[in-house]
Protein backbone atom coordinates (compact mmCIF):
# COMPACT_ATOMS: atom_id res chain seq x y z
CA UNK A 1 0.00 0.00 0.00
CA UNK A 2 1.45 3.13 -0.96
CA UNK A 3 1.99 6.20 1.51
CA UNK A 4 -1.01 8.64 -0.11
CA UNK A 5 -3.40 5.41 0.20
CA UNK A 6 -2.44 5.06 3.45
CA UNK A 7 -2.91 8.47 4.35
CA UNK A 8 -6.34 8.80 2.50
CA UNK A 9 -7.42 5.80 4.48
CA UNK A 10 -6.82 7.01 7.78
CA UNK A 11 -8.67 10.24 6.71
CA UNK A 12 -11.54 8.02 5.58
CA UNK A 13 -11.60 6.23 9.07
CA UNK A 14 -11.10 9.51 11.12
CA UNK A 15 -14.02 11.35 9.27
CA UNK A 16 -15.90 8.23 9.62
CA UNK A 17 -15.60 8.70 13.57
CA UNK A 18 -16.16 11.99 13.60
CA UNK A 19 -19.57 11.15 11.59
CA UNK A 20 -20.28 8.44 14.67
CA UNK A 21 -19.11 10.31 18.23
CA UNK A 22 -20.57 14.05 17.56
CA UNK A 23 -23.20 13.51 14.51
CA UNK A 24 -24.19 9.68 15.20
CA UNK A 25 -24.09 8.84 11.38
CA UNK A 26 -22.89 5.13 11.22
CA UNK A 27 -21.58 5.37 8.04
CA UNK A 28 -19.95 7.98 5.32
CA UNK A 29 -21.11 5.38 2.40
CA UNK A 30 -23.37 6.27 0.16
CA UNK A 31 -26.26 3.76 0.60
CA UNK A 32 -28.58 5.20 -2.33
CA UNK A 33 -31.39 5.39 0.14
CA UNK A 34 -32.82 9.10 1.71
CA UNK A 35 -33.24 6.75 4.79
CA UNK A 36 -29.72 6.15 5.07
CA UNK A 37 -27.83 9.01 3.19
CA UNK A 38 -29.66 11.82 4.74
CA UNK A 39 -29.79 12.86 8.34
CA UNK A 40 -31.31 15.59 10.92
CA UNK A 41 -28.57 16.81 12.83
CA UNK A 42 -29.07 19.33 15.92
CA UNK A 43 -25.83 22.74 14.90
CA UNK A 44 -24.43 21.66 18.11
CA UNK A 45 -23.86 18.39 16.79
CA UNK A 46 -22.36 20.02 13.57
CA UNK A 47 -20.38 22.37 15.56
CA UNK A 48 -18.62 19.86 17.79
CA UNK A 49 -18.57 17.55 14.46
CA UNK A 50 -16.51 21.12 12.77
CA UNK A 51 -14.32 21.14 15.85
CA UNK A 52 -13.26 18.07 15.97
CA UNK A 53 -12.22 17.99 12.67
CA UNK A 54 -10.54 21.18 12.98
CA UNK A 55 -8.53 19.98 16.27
CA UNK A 56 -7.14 16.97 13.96
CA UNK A 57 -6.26 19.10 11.41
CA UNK A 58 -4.61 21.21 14.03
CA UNK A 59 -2.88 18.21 15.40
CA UNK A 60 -1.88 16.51 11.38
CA UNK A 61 -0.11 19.76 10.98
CA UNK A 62 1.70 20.19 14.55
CA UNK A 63 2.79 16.75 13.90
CA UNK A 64 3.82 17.29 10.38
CA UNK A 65 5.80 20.21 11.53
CA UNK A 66 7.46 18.28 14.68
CA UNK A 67 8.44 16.10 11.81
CA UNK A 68 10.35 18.54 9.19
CA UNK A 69 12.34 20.28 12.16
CA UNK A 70 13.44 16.64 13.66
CA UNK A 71 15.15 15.21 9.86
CA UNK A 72 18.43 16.29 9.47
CA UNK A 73 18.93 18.59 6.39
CA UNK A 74 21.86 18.06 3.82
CA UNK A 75 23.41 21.00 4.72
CA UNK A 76 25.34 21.13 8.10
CA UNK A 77 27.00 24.05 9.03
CA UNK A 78 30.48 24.03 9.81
């Protein structure tokens, strides 16, 4: 498995819980049914859902910049 279908997995599987904990949606699949692909959700739910997802995004790019300064660049200085 390569390292973007990695990555777009665990994307998949964190919206996915984010869906379940603050909007209760068991599913991001399209199902083809109004039953099952479209819900009611209370703006609090959609607000914490927003949050979430922004606080991951928040941590991704922490972590992604913890990352860069720990590698060792080509260039040492003398």
């Amino acid at each position: 498995m390569t390292h973007t279908a990695k990555t777009a997995r665990q994307l998949d599987q964190l919206l996915a819980q984010i869906a379940l904990d603050h909007l209760f949606i068991e599913t991001l699949e399209t199902r083809n049914s109004d039953r099952l692909d479209f819900h009611d959700v209370s703006v609090w739910a959609v607000q914490s859902a927003l949050m979430a997802a922004y606080q991951a995004g928040l941590a991704a790019g922490q972590n992604a910049t913890s990352k860069a300064t720990d590698q060792p660049t080509s260039q040492q200085a003398t």
